[in-house]
PDB file of N, CA and C in Angstrom:
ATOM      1  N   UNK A   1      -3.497  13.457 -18.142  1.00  0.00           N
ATOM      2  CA  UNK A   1      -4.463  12.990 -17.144  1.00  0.00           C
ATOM      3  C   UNK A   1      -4.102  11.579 -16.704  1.00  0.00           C
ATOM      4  N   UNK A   2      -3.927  11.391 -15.455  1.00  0.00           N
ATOM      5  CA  UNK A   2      -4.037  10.056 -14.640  1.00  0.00           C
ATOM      6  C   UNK A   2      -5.179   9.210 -15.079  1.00  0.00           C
ATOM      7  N   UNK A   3      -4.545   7.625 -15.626  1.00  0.00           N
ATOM      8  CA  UNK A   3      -5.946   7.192 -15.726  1.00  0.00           C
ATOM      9  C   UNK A   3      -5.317   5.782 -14.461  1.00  0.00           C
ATOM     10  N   UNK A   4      -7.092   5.180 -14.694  1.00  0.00           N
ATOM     11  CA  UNK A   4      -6.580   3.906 -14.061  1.00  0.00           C
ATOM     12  C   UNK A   4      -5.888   3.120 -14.441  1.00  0.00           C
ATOM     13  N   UNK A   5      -5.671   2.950 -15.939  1.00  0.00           N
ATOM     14  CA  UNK A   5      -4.930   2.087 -16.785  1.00  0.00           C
ATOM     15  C   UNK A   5      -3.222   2.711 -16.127  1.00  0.00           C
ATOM     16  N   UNK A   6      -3.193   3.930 -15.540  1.00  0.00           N
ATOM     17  CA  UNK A   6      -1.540   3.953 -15.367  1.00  0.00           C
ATOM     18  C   UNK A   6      -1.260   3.441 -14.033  1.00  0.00           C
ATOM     19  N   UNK A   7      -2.554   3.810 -13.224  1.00  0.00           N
ATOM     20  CA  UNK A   7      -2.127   3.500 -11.860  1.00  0.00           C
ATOM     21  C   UNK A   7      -2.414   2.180 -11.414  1.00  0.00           C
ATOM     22  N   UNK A   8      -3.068   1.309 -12.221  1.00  0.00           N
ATOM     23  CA  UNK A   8      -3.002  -0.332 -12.323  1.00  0.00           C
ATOM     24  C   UNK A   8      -1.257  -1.096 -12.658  1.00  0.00           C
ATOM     25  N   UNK A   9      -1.127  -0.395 -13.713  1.00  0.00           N
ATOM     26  CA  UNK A   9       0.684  -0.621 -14.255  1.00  0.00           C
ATOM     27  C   UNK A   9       1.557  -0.179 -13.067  1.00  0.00           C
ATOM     28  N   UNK A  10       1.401   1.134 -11.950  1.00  0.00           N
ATOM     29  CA  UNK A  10       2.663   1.151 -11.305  1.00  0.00           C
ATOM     30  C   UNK A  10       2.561   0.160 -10.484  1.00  0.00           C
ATOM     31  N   UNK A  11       0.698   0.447 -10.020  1.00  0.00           N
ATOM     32  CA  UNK A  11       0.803  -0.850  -8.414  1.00  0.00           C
ATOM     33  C   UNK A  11       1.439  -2.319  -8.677  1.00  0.00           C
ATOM     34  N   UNK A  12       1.109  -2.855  -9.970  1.00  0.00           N
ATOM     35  CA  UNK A  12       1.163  -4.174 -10.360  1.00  0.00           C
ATOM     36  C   UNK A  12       2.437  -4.682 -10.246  1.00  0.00           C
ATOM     37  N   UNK A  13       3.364  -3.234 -10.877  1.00  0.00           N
ATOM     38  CA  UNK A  13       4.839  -3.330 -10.658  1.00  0.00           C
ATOM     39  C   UNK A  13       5.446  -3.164  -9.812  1.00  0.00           C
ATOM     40  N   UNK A  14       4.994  -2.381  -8.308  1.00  0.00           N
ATOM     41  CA  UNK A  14       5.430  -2.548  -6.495  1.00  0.00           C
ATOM     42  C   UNK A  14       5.355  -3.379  -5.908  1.00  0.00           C
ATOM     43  N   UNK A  15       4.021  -4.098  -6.757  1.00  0.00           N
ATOM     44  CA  UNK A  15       3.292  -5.095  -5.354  1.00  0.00           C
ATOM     45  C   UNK A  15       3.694  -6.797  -6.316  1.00  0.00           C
ATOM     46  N   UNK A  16       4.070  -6.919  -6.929  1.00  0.00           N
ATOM     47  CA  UNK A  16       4.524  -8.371  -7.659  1.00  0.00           C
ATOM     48  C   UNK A  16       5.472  -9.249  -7.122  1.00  0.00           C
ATOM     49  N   UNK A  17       7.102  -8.418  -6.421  1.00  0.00           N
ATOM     50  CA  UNK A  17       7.662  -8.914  -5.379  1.00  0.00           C
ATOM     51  C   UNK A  17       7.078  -9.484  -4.584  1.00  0.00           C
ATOM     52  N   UNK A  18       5.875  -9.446  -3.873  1.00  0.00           N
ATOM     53  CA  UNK A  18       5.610  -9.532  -2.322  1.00  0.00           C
ATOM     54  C   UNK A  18       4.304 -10.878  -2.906  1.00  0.00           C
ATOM     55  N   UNK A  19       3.684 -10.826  -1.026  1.00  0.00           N
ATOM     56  CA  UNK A  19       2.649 -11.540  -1.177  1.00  0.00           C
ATOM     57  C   UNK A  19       1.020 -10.994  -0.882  1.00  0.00           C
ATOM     58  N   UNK A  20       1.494 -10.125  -2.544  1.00  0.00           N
ATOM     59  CA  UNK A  20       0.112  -8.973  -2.066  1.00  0.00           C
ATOM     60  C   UNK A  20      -1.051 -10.351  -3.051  1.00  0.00           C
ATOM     61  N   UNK A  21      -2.219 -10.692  -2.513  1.00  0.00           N
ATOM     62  CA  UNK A  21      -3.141 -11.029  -3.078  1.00  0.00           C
ATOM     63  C   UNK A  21      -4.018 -10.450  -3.798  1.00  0.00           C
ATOM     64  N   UNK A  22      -4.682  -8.955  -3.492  1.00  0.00           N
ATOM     65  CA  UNK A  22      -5.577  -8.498  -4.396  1.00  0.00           C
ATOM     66  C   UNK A  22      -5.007  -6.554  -4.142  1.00  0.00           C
ATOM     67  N   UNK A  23      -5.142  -5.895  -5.114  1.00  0.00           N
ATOM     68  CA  UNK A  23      -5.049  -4.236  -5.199  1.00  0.00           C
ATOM     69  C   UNK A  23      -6.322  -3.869  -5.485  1.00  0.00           C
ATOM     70  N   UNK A  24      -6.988  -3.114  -4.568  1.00  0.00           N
ATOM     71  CA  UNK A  24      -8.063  -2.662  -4.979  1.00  0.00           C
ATOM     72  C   UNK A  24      -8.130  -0.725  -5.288  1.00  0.00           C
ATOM     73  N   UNK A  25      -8.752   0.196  -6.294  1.00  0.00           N
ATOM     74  CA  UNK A  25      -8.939   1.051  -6.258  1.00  0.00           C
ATOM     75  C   UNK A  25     -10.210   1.677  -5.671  1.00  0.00           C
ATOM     76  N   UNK A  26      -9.848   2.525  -5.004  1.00  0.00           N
ATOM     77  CA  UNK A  26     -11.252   3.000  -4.105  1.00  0.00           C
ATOM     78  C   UNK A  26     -11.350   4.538  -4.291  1.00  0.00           C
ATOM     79  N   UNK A  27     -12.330   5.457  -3.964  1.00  0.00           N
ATOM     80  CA  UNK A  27     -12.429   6.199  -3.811  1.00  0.00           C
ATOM     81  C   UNK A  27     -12.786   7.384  -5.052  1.00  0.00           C
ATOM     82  N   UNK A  28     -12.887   8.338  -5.559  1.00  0.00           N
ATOM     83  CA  UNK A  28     -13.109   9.306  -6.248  1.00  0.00           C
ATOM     84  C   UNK A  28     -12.457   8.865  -7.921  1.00  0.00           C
ATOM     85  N   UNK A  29     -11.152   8.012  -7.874  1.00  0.00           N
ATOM     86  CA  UNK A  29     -10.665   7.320  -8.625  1.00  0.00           C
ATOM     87  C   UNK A  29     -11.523   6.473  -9.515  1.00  0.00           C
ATOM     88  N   UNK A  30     -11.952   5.412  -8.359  1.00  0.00           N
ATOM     89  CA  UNK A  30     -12.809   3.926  -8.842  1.00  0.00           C
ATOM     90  C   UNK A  30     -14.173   4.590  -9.148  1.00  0.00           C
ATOM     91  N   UNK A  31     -14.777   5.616  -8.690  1.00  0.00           N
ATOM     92  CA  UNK A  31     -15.979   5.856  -8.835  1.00  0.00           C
ATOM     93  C   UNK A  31     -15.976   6.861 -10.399  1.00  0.00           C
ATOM     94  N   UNK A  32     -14.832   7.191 -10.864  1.00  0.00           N
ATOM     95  CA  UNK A  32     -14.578   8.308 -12.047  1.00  0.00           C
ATOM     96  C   UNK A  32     -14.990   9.534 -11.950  1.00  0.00           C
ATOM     97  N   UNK A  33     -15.149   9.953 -10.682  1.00  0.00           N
ATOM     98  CA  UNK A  33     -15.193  11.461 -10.273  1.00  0.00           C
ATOM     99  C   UNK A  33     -13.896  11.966  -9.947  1.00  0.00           C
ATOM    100  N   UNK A  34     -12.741  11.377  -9.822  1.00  0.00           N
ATOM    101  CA  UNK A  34     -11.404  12.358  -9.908  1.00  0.00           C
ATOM    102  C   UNK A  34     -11.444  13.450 -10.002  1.00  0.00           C
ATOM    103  N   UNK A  35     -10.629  14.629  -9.671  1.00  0.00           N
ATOM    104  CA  UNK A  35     -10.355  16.109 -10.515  1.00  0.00           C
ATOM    105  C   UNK A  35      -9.395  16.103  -9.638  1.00  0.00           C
ATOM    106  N   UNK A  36      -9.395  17.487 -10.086  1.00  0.00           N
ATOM    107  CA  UNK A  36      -7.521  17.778  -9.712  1.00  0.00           C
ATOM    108  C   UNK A  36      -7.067  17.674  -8.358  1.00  0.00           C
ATOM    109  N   UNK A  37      -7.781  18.132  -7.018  1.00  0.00           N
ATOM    110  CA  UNK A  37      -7.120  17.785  -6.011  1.00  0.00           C
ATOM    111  C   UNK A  37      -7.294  15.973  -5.476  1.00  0.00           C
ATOM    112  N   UNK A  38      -7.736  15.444  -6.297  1.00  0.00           N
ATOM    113  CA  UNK A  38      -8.066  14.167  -5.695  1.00  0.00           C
ATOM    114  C   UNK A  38      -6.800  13.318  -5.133  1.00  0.00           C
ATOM    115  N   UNK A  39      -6.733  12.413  -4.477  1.00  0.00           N
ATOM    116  CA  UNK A  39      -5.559  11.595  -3.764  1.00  0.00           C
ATOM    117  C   UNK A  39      -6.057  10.519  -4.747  1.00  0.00           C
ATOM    118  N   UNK A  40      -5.244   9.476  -4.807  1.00  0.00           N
ATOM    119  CA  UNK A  40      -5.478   8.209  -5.281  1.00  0.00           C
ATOM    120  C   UNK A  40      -5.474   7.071  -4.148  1.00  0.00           C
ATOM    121  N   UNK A  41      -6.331   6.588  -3.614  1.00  0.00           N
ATOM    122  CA  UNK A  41      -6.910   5.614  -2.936  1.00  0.00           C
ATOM    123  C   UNK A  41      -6.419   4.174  -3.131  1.00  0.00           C
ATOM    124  N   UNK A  42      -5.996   3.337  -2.553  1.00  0.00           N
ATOM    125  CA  UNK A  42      -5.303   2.305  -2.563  1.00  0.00           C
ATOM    126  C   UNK A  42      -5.601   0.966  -1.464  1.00  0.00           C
ATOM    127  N   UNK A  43      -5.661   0.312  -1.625  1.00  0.00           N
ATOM    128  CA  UNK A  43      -6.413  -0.727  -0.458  1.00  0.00           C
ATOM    129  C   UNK A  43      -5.110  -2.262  -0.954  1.00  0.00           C
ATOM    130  N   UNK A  44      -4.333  -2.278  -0.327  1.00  0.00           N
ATOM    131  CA  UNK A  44      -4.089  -4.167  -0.472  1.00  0.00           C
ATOM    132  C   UNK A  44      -4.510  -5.188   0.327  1.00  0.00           C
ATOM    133  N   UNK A  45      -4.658  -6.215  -0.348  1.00  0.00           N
ATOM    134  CA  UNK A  45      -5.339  -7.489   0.223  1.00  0.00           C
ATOM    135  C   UNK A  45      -3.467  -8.120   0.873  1.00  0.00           C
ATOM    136  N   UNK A  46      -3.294  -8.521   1.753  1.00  0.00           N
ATOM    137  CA  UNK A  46      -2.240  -9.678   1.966  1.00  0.00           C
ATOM    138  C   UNK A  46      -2.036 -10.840   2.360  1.00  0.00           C
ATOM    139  N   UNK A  47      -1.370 -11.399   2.152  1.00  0.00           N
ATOM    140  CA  UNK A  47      -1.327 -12.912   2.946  1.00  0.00           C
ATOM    141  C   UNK A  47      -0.353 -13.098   4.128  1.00  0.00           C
ATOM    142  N   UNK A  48      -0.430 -14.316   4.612  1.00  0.00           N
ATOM    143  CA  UNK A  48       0.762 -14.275   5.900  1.00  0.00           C
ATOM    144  C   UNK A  48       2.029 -14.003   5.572  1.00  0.00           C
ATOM    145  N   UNK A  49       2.487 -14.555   4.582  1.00  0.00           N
ATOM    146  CA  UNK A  49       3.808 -13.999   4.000  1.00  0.00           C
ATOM    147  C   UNK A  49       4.368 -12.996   4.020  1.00  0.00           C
ATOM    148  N   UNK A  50       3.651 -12.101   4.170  1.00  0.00           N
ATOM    149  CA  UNK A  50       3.530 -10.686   3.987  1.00  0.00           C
ATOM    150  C   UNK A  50       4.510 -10.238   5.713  1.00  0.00           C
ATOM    151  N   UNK A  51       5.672  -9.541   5.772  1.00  0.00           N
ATOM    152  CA  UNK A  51       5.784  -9.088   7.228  1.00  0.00           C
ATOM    153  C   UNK A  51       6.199  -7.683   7.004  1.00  0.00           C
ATOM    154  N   UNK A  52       6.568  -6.614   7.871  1.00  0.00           N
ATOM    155  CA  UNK A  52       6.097  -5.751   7.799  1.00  0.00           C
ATOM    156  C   UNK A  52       7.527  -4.939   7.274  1.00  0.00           C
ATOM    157  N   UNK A  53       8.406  -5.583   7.150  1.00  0.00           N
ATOM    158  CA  UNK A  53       9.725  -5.151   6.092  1.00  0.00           C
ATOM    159  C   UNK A  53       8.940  -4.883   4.587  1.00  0.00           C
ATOM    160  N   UNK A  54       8.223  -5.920   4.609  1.00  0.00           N
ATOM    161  CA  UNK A  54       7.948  -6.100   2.886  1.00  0.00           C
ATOM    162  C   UNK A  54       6.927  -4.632   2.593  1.00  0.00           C
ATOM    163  N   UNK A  55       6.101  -4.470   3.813  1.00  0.00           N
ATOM    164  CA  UNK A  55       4.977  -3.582   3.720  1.00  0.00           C
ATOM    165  C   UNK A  55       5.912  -2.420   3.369  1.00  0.00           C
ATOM    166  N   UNK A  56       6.816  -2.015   4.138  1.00  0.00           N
ATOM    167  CA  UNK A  56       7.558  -1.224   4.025  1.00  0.00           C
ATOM    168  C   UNK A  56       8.645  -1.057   2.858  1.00  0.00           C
ATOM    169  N   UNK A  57       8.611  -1.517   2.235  1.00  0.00           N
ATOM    170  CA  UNK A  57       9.225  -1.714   0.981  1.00  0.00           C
ATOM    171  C   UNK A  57       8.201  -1.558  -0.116  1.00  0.00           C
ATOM    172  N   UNK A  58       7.263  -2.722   0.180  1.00  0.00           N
ATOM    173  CA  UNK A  58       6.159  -1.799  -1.082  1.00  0.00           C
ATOM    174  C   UNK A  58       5.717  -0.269  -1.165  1.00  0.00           C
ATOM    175  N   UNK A  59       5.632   0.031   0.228  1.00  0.00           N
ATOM    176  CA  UNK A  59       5.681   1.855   0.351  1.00  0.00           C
ATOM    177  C   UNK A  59       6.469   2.471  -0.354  1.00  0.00           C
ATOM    178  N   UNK A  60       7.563   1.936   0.027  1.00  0.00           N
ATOM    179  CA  UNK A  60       8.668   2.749  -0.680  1.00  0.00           C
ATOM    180  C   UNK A  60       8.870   2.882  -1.650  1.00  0.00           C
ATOM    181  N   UNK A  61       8.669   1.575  -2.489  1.00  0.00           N
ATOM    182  CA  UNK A  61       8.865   1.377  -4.384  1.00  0.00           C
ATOM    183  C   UNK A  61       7.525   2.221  -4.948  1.00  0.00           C
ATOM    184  N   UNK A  62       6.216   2.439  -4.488  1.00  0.00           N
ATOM    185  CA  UNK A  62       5.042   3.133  -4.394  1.00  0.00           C
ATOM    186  C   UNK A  62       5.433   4.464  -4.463  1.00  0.00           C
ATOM    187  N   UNK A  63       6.213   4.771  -3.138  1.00  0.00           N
ATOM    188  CA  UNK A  63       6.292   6.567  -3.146  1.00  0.00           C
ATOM    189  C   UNK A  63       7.300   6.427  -4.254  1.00  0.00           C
ATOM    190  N   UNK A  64       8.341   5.783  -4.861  1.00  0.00           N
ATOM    191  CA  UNK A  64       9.110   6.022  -5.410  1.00  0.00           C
ATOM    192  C   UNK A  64       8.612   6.528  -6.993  1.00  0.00           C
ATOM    193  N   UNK A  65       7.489   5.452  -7.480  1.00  0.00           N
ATOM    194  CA  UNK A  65       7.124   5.198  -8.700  1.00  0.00           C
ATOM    195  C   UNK A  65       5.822   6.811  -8.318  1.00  0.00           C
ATOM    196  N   UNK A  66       5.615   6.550  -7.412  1.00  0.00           N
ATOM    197  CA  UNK A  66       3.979   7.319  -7.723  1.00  0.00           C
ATOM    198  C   UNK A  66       5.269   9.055  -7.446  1.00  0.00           C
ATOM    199  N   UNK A  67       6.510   9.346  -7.378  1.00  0.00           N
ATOM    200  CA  UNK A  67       7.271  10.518  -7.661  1.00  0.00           C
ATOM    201  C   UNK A  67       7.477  10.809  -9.101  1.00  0.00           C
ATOM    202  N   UNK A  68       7.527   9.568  -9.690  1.00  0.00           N
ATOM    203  CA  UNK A  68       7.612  10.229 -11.154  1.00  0.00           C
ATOM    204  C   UNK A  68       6.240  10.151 -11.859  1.00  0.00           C
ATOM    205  N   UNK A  69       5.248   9.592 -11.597  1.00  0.00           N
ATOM    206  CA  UNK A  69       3.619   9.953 -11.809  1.00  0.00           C
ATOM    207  C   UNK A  69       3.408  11.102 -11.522  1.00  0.00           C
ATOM    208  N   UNK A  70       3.771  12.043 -10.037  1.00  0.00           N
ATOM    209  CA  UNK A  70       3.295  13.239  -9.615  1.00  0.00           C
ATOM    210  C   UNK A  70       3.380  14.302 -10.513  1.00  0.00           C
ATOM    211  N   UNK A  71       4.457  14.581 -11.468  1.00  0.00           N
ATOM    212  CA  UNK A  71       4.591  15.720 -12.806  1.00  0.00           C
ATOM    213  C   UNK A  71       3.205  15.114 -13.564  1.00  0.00           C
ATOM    214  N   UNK A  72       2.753  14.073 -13.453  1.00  0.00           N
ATOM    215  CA  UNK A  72       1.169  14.409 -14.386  1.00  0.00           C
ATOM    216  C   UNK A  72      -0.128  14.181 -13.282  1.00  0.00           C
ATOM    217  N   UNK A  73       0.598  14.156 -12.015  1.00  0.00           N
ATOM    218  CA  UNK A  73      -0.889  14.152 -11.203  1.00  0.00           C
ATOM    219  C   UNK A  73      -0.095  14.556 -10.107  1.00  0.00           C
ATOM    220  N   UNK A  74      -0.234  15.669  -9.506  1.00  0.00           N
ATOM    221  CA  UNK A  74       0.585  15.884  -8.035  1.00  0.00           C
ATOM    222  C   UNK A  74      -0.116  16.278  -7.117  1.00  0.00           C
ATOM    223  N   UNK A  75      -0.865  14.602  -6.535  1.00  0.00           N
ATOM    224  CA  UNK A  75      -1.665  14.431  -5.757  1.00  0.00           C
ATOM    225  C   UNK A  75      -0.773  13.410  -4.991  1.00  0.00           C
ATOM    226  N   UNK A  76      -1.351  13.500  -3.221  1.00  0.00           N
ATOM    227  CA  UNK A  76      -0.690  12.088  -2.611  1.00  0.00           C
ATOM    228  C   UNK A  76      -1.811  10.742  -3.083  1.00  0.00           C
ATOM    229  N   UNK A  77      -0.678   9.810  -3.029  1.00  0.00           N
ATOM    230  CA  UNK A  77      -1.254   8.408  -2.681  1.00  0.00           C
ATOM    231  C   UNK A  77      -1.741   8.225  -1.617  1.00  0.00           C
ATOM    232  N   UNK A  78      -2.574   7.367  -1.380  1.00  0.00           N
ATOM    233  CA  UNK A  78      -2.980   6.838  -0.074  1.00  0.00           C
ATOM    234  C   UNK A  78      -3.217   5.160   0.466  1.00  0.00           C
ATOM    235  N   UNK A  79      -2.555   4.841   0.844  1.00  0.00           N
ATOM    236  CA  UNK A  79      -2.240   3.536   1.409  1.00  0.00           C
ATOM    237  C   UNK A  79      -2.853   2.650   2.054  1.00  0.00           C
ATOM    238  N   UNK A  80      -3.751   1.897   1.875  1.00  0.00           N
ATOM    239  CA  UNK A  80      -4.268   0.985   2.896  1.00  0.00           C
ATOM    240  C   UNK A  80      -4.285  -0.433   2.769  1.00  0.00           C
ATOM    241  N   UNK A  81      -3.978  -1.486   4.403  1.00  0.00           N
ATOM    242  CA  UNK A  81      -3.427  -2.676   3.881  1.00  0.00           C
ATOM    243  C   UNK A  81      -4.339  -3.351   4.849  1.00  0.00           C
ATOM    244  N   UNK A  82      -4.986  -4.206   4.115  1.00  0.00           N
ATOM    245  CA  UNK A  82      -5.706  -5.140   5.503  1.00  0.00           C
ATOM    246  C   UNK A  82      -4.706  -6.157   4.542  1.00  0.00           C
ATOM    247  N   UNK A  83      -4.473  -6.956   6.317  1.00  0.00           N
ATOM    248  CA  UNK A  83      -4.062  -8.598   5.987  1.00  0.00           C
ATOM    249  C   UNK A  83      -5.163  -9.436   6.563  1.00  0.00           C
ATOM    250  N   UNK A  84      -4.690 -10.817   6.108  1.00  0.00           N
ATOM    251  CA  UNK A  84      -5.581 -12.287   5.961  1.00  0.00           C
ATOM    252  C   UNK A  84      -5.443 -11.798   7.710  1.00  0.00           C
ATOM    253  N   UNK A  85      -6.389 -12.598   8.724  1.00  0.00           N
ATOM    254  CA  UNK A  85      -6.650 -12.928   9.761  1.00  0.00           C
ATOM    255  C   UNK A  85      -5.446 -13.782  10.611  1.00  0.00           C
ATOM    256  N   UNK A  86      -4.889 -14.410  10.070  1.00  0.00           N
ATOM    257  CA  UNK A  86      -3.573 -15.167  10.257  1.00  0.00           C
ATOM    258  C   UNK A  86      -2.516 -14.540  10.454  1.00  0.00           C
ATOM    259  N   UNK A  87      -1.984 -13.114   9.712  1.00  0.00           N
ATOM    260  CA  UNK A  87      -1.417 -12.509   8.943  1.00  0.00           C
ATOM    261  C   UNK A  87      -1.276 -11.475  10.480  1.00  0.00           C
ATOM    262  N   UNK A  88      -2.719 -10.873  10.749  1.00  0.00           N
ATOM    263  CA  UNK A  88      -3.097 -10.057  11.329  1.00  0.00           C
ATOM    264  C   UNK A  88      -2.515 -10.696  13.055  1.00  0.00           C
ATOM    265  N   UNK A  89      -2.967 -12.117  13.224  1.00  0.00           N
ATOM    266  CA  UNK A  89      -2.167 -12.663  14.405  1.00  0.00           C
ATOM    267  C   UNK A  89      -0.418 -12.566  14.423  1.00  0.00           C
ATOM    268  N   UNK A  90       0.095 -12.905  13.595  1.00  0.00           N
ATOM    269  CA  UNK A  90       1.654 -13.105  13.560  1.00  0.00           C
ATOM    270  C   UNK A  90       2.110 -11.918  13.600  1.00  0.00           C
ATOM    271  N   UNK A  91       1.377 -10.625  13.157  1.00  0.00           N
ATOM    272  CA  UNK A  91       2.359  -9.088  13.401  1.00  0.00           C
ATOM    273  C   UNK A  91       1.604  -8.759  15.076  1.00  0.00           C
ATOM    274  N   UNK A  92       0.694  -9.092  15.388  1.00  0.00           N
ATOM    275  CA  UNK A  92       0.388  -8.463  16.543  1.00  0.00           C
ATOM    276  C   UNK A  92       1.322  -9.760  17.670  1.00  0.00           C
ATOM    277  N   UNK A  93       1.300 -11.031  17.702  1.00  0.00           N
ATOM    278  CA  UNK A  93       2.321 -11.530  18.296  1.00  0.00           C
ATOM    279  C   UNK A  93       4.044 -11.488  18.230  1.00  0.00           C
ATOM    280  N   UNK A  94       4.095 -10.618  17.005  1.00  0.00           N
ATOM    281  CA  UNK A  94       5.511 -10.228  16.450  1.00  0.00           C
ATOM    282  C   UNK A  94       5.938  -8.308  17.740  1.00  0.00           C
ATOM    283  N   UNK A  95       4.980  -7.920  17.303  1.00  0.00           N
ATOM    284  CA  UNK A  95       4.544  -6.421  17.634  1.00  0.00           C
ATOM    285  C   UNK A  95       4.900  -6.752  19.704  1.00  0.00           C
ATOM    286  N   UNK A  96       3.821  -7.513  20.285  1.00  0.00           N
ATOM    287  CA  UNK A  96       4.258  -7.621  21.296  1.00  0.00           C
ATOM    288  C   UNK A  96       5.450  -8.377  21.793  1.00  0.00           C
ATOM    289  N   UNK A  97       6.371  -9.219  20.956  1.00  0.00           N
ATOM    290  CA  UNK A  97       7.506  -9.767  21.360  1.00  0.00           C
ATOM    291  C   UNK A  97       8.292  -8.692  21.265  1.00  0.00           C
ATOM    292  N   UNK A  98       8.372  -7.712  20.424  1.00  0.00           N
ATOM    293  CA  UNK A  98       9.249  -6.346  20.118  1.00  0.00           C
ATOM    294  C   UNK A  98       9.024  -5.735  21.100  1.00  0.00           C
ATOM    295  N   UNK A  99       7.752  -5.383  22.066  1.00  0.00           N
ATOM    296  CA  UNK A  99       7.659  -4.251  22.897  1.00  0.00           C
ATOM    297  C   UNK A  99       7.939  -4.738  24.190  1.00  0.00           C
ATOM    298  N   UNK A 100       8.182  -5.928  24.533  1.00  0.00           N
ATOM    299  CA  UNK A 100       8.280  -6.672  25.368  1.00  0.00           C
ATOM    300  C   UNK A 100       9.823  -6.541  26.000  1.00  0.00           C
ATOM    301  N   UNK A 101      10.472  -6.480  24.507  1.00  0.00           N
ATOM    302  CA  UNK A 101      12.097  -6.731  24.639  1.00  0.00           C
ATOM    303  C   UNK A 101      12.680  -5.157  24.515  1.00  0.00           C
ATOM    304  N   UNK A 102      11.677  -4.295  24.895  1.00  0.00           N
ATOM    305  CA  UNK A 102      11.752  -2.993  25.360  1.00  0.00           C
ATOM    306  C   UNK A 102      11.717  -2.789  26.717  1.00  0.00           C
ATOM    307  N   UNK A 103      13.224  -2.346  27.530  1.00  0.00           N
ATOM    308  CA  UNK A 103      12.995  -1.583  29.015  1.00  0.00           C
ATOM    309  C   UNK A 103      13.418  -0.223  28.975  1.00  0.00           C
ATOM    310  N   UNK A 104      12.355  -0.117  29.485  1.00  0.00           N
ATOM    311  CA  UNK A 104      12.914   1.572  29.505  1.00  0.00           C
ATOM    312  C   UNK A 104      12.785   1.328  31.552  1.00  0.00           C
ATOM    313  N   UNK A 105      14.042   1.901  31.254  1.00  0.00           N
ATOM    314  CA  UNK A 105      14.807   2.501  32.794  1.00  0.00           C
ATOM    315  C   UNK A 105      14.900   3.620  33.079  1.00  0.00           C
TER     316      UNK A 105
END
């Protein structure tokens, strides 16, 4: 059985690289109603540091780690990232310099 004590140890170990500020557990998990089809619920806090290579990399080390978790829980993860307000300006001014330097002809 999946507990929180395992899925505290993988996140802690994806998200330590980066500039994740807080991991929160949510959902059927945090509340201790789990059963077998449940997903595991995931929320990160970030800071500006944070750009969206890194996001993408914590995904990845996540799906990677939560593949060898799945032989004792083969449920998906589920991902969710709010950033700081700051954080949230610099990818959306990042986001439109990228689409900007897009022509489509």
């Amino acid at each position: 059985m999946l507990t929180i004590e395992h899925i505290a140890e993988v996140l802690k170990s994806a998200v330590v690289p980066y500039d994740v500020r807080a991991v929160y557990l949510f959902g059927s998990f945090a509340r201790g109603e789990a059963g077998p089809q449940s997903d595991v619920d995931v929320r990160l806090e970030c800071d500006l540091e944070i750009d969206y290579a890194d996001l993408l990399d914590i995904q990845e080390s996540l799906g990677g780690t939560w593949a060898v978790l799945s032989r004792w829980w083969p449920t998906p993860l589920s991902l969710c990232v709010r950033l700081s307000e700051s954080a949230c300006s610099v990818m959306r001014r990042c986001s439109i310099q990228q689409l900007s330097a897009i022509s489509i002809s």
